[in-house]
C-alpha atoms as a PDB file:
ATOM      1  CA  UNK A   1      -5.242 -15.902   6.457  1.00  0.00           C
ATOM      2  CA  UNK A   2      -5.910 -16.382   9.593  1.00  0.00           C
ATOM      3  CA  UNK A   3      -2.891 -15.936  12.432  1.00  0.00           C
ATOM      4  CA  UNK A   4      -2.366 -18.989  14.221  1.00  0.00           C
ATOM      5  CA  UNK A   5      -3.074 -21.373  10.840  1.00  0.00           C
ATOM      6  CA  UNK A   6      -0.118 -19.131   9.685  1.00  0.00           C
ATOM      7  CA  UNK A   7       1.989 -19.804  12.535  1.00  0.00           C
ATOM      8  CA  UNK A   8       1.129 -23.432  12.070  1.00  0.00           C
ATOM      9  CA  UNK A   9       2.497 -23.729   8.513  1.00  0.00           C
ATOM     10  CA  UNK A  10       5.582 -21.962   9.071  1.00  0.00           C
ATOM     11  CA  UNK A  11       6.481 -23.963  12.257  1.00  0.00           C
ATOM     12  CA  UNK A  12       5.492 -27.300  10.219  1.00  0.00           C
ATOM     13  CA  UNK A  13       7.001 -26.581   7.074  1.00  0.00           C
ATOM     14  CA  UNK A  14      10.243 -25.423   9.459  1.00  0.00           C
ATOM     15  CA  UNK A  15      10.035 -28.748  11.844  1.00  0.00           C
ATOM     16  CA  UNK A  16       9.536 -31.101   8.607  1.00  0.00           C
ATOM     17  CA  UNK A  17      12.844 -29.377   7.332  1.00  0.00           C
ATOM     18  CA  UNK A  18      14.509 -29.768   9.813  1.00  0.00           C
ATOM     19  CA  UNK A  19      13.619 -33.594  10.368  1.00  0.00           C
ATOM     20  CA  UNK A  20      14.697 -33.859   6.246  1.00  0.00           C
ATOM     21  CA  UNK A  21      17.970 -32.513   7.152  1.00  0.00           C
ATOM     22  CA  UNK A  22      18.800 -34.291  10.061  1.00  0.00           C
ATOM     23  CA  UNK A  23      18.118 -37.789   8.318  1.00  0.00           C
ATOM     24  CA  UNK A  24      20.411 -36.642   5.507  1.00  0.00           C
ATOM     25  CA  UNK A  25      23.258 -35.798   8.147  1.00  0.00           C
ATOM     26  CA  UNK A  26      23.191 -39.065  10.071  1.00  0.00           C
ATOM     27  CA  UNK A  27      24.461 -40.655   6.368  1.00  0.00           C
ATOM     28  CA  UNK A  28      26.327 -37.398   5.170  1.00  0.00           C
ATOM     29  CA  UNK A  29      30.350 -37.191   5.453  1.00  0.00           C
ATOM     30  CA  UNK A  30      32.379 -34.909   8.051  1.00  0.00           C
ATOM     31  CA  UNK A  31      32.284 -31.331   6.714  1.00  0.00           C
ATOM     32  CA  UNK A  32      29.293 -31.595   4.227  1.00  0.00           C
ATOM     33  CA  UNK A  33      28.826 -33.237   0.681  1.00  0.00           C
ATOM     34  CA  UNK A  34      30.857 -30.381  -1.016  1.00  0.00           C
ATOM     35  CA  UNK A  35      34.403 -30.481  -0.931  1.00  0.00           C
ATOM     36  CA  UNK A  36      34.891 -26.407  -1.024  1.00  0.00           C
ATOM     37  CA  UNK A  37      32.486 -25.273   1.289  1.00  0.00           C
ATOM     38  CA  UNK A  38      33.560 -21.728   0.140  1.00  0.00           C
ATOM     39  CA  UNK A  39      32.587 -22.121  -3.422  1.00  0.00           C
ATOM     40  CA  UNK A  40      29.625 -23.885  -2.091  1.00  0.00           C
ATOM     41  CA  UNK A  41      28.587 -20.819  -0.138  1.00  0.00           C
ATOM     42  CA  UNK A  42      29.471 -18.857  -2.899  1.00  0.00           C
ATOM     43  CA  UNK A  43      26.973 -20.326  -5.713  1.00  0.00           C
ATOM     44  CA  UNK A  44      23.928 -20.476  -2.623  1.00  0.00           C
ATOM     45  CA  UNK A  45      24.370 -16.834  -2.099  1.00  0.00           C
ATOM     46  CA  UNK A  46      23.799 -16.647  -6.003  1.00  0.00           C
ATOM     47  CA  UNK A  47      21.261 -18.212  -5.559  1.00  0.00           C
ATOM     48  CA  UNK A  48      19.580 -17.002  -2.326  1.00  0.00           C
ATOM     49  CA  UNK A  49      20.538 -13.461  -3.603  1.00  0.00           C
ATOM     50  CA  UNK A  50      18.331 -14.441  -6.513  1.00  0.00           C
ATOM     51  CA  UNK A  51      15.340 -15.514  -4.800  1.00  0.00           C
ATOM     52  CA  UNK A  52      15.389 -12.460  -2.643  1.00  0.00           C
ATOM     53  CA  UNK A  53      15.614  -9.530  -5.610  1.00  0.00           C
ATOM     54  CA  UNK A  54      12.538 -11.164  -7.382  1.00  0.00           C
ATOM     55  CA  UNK A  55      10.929 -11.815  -3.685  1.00  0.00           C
ATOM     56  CA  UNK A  56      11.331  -7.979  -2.967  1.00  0.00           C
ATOM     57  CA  UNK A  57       9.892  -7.170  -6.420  1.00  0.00           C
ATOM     58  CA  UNK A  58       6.727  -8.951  -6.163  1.00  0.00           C
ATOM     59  CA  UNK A  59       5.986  -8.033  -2.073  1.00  0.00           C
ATOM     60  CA  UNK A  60       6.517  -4.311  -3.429  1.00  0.00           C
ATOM     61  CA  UNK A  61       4.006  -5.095  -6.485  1.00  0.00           C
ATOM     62  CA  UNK A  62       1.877  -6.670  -3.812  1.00  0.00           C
ATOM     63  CA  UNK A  63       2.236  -3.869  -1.218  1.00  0.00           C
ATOM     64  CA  UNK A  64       0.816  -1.172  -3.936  1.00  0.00           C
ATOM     65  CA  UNK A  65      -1.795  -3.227  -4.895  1.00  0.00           C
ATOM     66  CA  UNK A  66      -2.595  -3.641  -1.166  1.00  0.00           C
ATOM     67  CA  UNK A  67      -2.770  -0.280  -0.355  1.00  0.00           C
ATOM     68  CA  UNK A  68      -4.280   0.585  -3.248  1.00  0.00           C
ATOM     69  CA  UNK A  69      -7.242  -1.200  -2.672  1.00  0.00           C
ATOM     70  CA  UNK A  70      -7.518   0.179   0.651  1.00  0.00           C
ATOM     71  CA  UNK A  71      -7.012   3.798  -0.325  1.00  0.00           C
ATOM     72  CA  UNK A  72      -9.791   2.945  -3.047  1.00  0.00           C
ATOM     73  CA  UNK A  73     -12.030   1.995  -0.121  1.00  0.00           C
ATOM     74  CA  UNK A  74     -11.382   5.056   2.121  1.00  0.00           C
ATOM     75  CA  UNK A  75     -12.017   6.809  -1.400  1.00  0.00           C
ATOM     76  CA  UNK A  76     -15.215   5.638  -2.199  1.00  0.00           C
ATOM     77  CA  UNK A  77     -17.239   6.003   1.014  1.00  0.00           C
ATOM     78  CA  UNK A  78     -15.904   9.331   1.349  1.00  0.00           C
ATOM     79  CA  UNK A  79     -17.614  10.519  -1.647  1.00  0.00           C
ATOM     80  CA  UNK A  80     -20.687   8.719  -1.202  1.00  0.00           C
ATOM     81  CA  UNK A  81     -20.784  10.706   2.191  1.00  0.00           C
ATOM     82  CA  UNK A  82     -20.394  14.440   0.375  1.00  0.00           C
ATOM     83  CA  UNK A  83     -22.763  12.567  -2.363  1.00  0.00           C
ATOM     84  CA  UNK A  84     -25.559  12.644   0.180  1.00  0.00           C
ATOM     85  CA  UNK A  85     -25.212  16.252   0.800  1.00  0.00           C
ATOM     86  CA  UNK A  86     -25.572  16.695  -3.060  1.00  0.00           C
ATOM     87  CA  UNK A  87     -28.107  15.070  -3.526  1.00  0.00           C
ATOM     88  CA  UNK A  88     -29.994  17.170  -0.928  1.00  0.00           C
ATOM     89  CA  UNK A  89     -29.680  20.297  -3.431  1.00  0.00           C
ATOM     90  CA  UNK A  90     -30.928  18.340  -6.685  1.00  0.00           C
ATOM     91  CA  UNK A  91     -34.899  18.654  -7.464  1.00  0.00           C
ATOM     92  CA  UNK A  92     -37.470  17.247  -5.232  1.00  0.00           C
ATOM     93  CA  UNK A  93     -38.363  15.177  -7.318  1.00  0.00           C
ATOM     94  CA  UNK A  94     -34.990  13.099  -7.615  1.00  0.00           C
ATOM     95  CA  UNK A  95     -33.234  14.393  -4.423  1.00  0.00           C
ATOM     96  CA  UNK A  96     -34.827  11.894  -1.993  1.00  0.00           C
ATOM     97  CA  UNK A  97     -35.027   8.512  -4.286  1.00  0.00           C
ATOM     98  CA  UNK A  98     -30.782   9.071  -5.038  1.00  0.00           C
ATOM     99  CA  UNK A  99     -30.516   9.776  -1.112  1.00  0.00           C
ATOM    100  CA  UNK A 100     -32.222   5.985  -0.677  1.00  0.00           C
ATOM    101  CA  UNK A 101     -30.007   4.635  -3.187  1.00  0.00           C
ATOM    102  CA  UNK A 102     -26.561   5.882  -1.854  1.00  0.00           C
ATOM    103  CA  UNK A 103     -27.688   4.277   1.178  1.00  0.00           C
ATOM    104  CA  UNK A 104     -28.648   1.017  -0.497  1.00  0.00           C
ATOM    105  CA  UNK A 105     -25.226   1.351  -2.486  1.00  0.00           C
ATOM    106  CA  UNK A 106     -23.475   2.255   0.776  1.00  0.00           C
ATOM    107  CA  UNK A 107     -24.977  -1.210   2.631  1.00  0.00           C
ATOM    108  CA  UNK A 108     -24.247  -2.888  -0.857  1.00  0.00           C
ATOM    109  CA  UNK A 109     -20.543  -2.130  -0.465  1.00  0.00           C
ATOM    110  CA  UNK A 110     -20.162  -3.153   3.204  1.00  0.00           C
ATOM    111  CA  UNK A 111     -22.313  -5.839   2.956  1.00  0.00           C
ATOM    112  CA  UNK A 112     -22.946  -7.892  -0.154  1.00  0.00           C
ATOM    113  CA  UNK A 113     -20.121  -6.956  -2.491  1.00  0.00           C
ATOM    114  CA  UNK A 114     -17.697  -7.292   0.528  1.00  0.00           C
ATOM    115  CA  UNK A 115     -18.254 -10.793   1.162  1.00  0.00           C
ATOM    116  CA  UNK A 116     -18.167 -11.396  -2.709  1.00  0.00           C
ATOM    117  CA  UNK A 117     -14.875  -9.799  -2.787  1.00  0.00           C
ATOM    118  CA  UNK A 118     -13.461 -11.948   0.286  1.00  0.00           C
ATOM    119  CA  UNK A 119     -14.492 -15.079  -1.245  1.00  0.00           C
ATOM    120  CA  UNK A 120     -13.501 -13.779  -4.596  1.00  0.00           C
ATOM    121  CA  UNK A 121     -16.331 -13.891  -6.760  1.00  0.00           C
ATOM    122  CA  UNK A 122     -16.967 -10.270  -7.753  1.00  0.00           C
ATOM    123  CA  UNK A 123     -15.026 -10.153 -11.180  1.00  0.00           C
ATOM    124  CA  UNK A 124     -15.554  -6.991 -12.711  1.00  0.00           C
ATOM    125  CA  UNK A 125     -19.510  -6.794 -12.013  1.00  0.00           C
ATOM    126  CA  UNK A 126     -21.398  -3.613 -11.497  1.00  0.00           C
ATOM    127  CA  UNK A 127     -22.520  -2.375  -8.606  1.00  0.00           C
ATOM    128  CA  UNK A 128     -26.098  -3.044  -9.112  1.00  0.00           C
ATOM    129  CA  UNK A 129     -27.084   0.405  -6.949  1.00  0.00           C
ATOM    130  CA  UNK A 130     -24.434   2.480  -9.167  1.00  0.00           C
ATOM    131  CA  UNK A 131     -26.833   1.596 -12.299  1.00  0.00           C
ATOM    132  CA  UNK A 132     -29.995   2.832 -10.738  1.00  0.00           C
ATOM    133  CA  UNK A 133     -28.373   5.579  -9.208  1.00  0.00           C
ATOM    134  CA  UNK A 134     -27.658   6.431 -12.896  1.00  0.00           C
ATOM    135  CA  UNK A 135     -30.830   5.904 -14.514  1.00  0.00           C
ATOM    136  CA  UNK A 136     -32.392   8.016 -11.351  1.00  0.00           C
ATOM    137  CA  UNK A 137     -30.583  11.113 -12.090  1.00  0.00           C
ATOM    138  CA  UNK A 138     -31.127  10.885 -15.832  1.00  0.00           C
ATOM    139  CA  UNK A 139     -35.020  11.918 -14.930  1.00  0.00           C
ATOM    140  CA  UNK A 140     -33.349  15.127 -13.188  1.00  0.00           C
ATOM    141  CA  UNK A 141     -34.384  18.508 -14.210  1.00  0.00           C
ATOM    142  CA  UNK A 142     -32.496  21.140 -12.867  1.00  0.00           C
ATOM    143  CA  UNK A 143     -33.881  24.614 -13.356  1.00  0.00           C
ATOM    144  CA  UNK A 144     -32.330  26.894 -10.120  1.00  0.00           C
ATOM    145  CA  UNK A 145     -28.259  27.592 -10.319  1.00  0.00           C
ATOM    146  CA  UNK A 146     -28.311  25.958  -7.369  1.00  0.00           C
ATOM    147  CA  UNK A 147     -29.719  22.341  -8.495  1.00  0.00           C
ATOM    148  CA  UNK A 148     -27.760  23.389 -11.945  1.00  0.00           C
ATOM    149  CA  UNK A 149     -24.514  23.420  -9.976  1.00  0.00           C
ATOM    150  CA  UNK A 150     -25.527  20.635  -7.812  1.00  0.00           C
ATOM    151  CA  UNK A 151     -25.687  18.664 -11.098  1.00  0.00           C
ATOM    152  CA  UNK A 152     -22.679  19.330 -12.091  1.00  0.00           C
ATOM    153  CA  UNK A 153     -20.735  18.500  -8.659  1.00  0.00           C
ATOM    154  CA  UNK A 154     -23.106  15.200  -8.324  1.00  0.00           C
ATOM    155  CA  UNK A 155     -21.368  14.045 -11.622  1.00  0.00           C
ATOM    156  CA  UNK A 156     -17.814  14.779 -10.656  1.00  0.00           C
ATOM    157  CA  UNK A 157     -17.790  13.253  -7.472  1.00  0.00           C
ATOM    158  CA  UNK A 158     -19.756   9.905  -9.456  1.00  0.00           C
ATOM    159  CA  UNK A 159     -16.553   9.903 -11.378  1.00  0.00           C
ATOM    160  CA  UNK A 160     -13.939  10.114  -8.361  1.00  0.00           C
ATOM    161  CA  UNK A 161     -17.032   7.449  -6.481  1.00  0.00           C
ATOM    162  CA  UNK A 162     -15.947   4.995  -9.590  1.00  0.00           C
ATOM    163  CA  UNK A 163     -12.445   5.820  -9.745  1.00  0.00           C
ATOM    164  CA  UNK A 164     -11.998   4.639  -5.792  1.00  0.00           C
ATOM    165  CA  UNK A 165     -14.232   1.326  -6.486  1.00  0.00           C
ATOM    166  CA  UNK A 166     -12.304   0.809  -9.051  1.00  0.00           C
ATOM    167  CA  UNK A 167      -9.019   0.950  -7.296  1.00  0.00           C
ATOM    168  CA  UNK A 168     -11.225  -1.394  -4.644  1.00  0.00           C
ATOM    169  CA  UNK A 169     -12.056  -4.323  -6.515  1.00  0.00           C
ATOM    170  CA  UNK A 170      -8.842  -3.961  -8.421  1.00  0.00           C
ATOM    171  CA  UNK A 171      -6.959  -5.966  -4.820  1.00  0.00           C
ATOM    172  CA  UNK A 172      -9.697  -8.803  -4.862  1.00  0.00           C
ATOM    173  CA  UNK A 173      -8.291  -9.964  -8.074  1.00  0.00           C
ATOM    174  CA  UNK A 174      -4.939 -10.566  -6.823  1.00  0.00           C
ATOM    175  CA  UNK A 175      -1.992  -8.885  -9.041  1.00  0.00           C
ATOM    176  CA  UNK A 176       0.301 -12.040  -8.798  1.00  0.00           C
ATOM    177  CA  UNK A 177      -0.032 -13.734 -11.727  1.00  0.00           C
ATOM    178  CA  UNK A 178       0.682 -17.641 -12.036  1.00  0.00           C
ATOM    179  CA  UNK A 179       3.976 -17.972 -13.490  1.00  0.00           C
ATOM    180  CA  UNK A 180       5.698 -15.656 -10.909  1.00  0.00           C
ATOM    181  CA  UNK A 181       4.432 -17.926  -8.052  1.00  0.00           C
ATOM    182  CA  UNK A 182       5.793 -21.105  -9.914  1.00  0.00           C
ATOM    183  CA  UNK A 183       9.006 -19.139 -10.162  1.00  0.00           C
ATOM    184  CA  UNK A 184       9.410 -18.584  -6.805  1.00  0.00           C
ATOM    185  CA  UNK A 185       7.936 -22.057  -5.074  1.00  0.00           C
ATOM    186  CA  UNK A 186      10.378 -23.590  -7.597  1.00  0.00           C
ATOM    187  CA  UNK A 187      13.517 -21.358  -6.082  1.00  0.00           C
ATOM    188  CA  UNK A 188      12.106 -21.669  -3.115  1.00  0.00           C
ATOM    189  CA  UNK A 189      12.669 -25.737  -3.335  1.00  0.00           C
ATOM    190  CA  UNK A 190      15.985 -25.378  -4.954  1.00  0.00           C
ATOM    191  CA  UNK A 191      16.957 -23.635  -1.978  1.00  0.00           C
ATOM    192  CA  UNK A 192      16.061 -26.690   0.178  1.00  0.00           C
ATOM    193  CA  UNK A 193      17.359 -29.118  -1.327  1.00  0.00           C
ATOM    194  CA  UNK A 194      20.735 -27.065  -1.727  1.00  0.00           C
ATOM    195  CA  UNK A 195      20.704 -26.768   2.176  1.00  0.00           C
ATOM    196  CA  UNK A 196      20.785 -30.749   2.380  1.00  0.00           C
ATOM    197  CA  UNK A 197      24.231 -30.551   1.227  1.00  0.00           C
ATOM    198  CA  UNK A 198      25.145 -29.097   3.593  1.00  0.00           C
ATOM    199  CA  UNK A 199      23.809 -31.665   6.092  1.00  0.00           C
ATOM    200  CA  UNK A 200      27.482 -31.989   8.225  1.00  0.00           C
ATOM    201  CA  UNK A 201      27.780 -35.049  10.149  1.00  0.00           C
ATOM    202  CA  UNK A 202      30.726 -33.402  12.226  1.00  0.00           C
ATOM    203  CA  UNK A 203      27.690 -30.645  13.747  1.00  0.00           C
ATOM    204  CA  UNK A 204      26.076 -31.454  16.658  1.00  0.00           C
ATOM    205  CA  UNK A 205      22.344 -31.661  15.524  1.00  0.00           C
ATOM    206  CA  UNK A 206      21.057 -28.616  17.010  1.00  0.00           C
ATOM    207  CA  UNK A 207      23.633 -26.351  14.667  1.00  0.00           C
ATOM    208  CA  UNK A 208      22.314 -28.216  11.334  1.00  0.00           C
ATOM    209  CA  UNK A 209      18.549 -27.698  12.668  1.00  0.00           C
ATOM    210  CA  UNK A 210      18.859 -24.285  13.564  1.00  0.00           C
ATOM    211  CA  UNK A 211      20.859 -24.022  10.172  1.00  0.00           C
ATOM    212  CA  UNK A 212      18.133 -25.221   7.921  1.00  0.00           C
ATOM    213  CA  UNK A 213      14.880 -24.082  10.484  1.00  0.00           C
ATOM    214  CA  UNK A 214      16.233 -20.913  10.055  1.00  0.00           C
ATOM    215  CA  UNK A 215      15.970 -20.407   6.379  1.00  0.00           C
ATOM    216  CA  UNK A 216      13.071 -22.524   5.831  1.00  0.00           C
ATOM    217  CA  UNK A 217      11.151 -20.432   8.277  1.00  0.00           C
ATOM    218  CA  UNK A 218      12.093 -17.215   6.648  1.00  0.00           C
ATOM    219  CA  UNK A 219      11.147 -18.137   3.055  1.00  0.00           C
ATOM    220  CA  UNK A 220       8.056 -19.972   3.806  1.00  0.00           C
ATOM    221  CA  UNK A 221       6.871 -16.752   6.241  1.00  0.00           C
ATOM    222  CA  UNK A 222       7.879 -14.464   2.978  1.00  0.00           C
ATOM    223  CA  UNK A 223       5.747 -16.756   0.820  1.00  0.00           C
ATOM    224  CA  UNK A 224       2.565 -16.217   3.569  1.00  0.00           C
ATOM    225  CA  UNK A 225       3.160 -12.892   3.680  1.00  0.00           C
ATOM    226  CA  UNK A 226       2.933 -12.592  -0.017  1.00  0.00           C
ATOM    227  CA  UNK A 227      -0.276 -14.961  -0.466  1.00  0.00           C
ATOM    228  CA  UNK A 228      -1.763 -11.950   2.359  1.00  0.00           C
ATOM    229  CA  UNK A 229      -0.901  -8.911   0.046  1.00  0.00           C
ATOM    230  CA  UNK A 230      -2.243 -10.377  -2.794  1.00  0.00           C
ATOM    231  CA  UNK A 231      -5.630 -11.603  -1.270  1.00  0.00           C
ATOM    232  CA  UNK A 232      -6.486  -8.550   1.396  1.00  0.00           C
ATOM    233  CA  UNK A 233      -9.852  -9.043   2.233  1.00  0.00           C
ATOM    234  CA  UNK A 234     -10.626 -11.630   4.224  1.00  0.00           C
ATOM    235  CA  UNK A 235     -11.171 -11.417   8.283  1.00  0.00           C
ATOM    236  CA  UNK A 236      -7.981 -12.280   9.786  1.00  0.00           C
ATOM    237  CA  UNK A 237      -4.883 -10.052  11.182  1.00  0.00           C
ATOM    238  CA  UNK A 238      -4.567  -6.855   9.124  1.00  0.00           C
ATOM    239  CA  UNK A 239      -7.262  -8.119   6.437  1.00  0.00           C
ATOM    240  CA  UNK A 240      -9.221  -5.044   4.763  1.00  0.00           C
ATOM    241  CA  UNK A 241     -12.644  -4.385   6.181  1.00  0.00           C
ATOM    242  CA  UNK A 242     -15.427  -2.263   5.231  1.00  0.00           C
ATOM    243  CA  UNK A 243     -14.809  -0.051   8.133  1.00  0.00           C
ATOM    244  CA  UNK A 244     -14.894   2.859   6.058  1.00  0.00           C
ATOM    245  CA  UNK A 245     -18.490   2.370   4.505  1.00  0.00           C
ATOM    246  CA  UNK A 246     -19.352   1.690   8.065  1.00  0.00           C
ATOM    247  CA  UNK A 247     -18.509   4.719   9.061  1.00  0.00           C
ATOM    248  CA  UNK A 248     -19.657   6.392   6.789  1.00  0.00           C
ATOM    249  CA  UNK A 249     -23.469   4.524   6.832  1.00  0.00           C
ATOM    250  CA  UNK A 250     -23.019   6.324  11.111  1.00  0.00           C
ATOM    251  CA  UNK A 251     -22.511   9.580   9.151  1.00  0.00           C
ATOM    252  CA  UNK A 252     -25.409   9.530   6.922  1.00  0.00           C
ATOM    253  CA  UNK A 253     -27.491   8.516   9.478  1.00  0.00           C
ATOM    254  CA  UNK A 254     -26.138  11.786  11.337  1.00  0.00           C
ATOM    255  CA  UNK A 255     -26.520  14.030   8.311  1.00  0.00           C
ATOM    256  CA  UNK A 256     -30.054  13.297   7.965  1.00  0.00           C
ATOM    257  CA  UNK A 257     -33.119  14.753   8.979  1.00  0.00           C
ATOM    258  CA  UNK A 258     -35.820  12.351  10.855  1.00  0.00           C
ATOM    259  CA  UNK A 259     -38.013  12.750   7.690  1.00  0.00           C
ATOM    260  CA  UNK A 260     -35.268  11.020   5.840  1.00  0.00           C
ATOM    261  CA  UNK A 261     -34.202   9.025   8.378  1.00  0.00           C
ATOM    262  CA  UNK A 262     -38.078   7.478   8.263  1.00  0.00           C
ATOM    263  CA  UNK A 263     -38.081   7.004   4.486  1.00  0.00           C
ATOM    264  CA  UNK A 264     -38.282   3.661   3.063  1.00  0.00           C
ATOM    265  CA  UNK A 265     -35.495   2.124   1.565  1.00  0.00           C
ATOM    266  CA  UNK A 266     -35.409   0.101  -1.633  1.00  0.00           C
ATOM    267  CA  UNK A 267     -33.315  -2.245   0.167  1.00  0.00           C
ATOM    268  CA  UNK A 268     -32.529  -4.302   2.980  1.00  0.00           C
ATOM    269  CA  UNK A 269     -29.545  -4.012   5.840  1.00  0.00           C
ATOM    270  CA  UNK A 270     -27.047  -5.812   3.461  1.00  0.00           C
ATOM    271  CA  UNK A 271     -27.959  -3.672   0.239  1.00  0.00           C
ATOM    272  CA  UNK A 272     -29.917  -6.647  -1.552  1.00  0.00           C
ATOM    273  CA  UNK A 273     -33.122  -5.339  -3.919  1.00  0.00           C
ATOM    274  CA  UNK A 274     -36.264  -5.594  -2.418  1.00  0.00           C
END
């Protein structure tokens, strides 16, 4: 989400509040609707106390997931950068088509699949790349130790490769399922409309704004900050990028020779088949 439309909603949501609250207190009896504002105080901290246990619960949830998904990312294009080095020491004959196709998987990642996952479309489809990078290996016959052994390491680092995409696509889902966000917009309200009881036509107006602003501001920033966690990719403040594949697209280009460099690619800047 992008900064200032976040800004916007809390400062709205806050100034509509606060306009609620000070229509209640022109009509609203010297020292607030409740007769024992102590006992009053007591039950909101109940319930505020409430709100914020399950509120710290889900942002943690949310936090993992978060960082999950961009550990998963860092994850990924490093292998597909020590990938390109392996595939260097498998046969001739495979060696150069799976160094086109990490690349094509490697644009693929920061390209296609990234703006799939921002808009949030990707589901639990294949890399289309990882599938021919398969079926390209499969024609593979390693005869030297040293293609033998390449073999072997290309295969391990395909598993930790799937294990990090995995962990990837597993934050474009979102981990916050329905019913927890009814629970908490529903808390959220009965928080609000316990503050209008309070409305105090003794205050001046500024202490009754600044009373409710205050704690509408909080929980609806909470609430943003949540909807941010759960939905990480996307191009605004702190959103996850594919800075990593980037990067690592640079060091590929480094590793290579100019013959490879020169070699046609199965694919175009974004990773979409040819």
């Amino acid at each position: 989400m992008n900064l200032g439309v976040a800004i916007l909603i809390v400062v709205g949501a806050a100034g509509l509040a606060i306009v609620a609250m000070l229509r209640v207190r022109r009509k609203a009896p010297d020292g607030s609707y409740f007769n024992d504002g102590d006992r009053a105080a007591g039950v909101f901290g109940v319930l505020a106390t409430g709100f914020a246990v399950l509120l710290g619960f889900v942002v943690f949830l949310a936090f993992t997931s978060y960082d999950s998904a961009r550990a998963g990312a860092e994850s990924e294009a490093r292998v597909v950068a020590q990938q390109i080095e392996t595939a260097q020491l498998l046969p001739p004959a495979v060696s150069g088509e799976l160094t086109a196709e990490l690349v094509c998987y490697a644009r693929s990642v920061a390209g296609v699949q990234w703006d799939r996952m921002k808009a949030g479309s990707l589901g639990d489809d294949l890399n289309p790349w990882a599938t021919k990078l398969f079926l390209t290996l499969k024609r593979a016959d390693p005869e030297t130790p040293t293609e033998q052994e390449a073999y072997s390491i290309w295969l391990q680092e395909r598993a930790a490769r799937e294990e990090g995409r995995s962990d990837r696509i597993h934050g474009a889902t979102g981990v916050i399922p329905s019913p927890l966000w009814l629970v908490l917009f529903f808390t959220a309200a009965l928080i609000f409309v316990y503050m209008l009881f309070f409305a105090d036509s003794g205050e001046r107006p500024v202490v009754q704004a600044l009373l409710m602003g205050t704690v509408v501001a909080v929980v609806v920033s909470t609430l943003l900050l949540l909807q941010f966690l759960n939905n990480p990719f996307h191009d605004g403040i702190g959103g996850l990028r594919p800075d990593a594949m980037e990067r690592t697209l640079k060091i590929i280009d480094q590793k290579l020779g100019p013959t490879e460099r020169q070699m046609p690619l199965p694919c175009d800047a974004r990773g979409n088949a040819l």
